[in-house]
Protein backbone atom coordinates (compact mmCIF):
# COMPACT_ATOMS: atom_id res chain seq x y z
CA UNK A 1 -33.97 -69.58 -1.41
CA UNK A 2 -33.87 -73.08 -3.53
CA UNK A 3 -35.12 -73.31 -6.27
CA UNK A 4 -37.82 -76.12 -5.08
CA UNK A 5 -38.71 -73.19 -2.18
CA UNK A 6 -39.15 -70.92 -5.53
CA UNK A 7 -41.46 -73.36 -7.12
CA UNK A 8 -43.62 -74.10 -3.70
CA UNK A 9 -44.01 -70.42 -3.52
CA UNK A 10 -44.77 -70.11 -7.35
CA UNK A 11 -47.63 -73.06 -6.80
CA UNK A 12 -49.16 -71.69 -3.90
CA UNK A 13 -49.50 -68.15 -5.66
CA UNK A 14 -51.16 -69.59 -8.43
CA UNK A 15 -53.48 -71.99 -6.26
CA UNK A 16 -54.47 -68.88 -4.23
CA UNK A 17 -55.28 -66.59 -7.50
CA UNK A 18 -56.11 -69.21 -9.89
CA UNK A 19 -53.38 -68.11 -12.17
CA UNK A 20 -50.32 -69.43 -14.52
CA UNK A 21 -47.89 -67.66 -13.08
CA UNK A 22 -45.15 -69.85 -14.30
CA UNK A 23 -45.65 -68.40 -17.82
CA UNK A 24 -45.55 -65.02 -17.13
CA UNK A 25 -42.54 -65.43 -14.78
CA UNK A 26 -40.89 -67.20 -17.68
CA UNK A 27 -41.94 -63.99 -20.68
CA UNK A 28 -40.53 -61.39 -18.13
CA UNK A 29 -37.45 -62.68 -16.75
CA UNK A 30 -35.34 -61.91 -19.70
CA UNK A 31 -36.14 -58.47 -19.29
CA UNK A 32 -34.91 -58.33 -15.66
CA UNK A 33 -31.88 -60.45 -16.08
CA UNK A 34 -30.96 -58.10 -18.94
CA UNK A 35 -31.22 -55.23 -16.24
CA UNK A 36 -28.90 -57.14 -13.91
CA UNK A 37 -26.57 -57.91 -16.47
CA UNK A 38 -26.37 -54.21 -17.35
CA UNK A 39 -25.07 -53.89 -13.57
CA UNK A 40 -23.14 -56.59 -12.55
CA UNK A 41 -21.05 -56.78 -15.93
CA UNK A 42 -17.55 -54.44 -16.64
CA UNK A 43 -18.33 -52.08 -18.30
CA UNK A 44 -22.21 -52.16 -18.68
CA UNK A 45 -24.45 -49.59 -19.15
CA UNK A 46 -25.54 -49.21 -15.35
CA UNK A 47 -22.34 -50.34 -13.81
CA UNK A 48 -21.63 -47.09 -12.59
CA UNK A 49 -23.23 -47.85 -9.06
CA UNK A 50 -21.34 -48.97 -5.61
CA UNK A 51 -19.78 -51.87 -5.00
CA UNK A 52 -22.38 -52.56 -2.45
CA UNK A 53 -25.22 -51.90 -4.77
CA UNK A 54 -23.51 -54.26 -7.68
CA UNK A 55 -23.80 -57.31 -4.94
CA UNK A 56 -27.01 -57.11 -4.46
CA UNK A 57 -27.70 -57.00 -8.03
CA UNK A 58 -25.62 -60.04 -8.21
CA UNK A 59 -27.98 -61.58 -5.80
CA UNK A 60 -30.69 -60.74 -7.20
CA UNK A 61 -29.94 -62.24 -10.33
CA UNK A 62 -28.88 -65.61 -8.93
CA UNK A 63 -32.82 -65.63 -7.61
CA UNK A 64 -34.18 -64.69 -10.47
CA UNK A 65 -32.25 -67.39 -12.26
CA UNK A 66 -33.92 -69.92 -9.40
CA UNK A 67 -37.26 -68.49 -10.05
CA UNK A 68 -36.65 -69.02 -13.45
CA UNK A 69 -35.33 -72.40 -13.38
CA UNK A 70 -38.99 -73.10 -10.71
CA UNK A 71 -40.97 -71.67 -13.49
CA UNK A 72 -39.17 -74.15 -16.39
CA UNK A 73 -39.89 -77.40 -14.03
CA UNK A 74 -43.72 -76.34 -13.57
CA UNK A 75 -44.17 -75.83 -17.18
CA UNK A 76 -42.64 -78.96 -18.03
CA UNK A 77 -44.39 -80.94 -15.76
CA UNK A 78 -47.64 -79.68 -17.30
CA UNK A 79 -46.92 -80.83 -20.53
């Protein structure tokens, strides 16, 4: 998904439960990506898994990174 997709999605969401998601999306992200990390990197503390398993961490990551970057242009744009 592109990251404009991510932020349509994020928009709608927040129109529909009249919510700023963007801000919690932003507070918990480094949480997750931290996770990832500890999967997809050499040696890291969950990188014991399949190589199967690490690629869709991998991919996960890269979305969350989208998301993230979505959530960052919303903010901004509200000033």
């Amino acid at each position: 998904m592109t990251v404009e997709r991510h932020k349509e999605q994020i928009l709608q969401l927040e129109k529909a439960f009249g919510q700023k998601l963007a801000e919690d999306c932003i507070t918990r992200i480094p949480e997750k990506l931290k996770f990832l990390e500890s999967i997809t990197s050499v040696g890291g503390e969950n990188s014991g898994y399949s190589e199967e398993f690490r690629n869709a961490a991998q991919t996960e990551k890269e979305e969350i990174l989208k998301r993230s970057n979505a959530c960052h242009q919303i903010v901004r744009e509200r000033g």
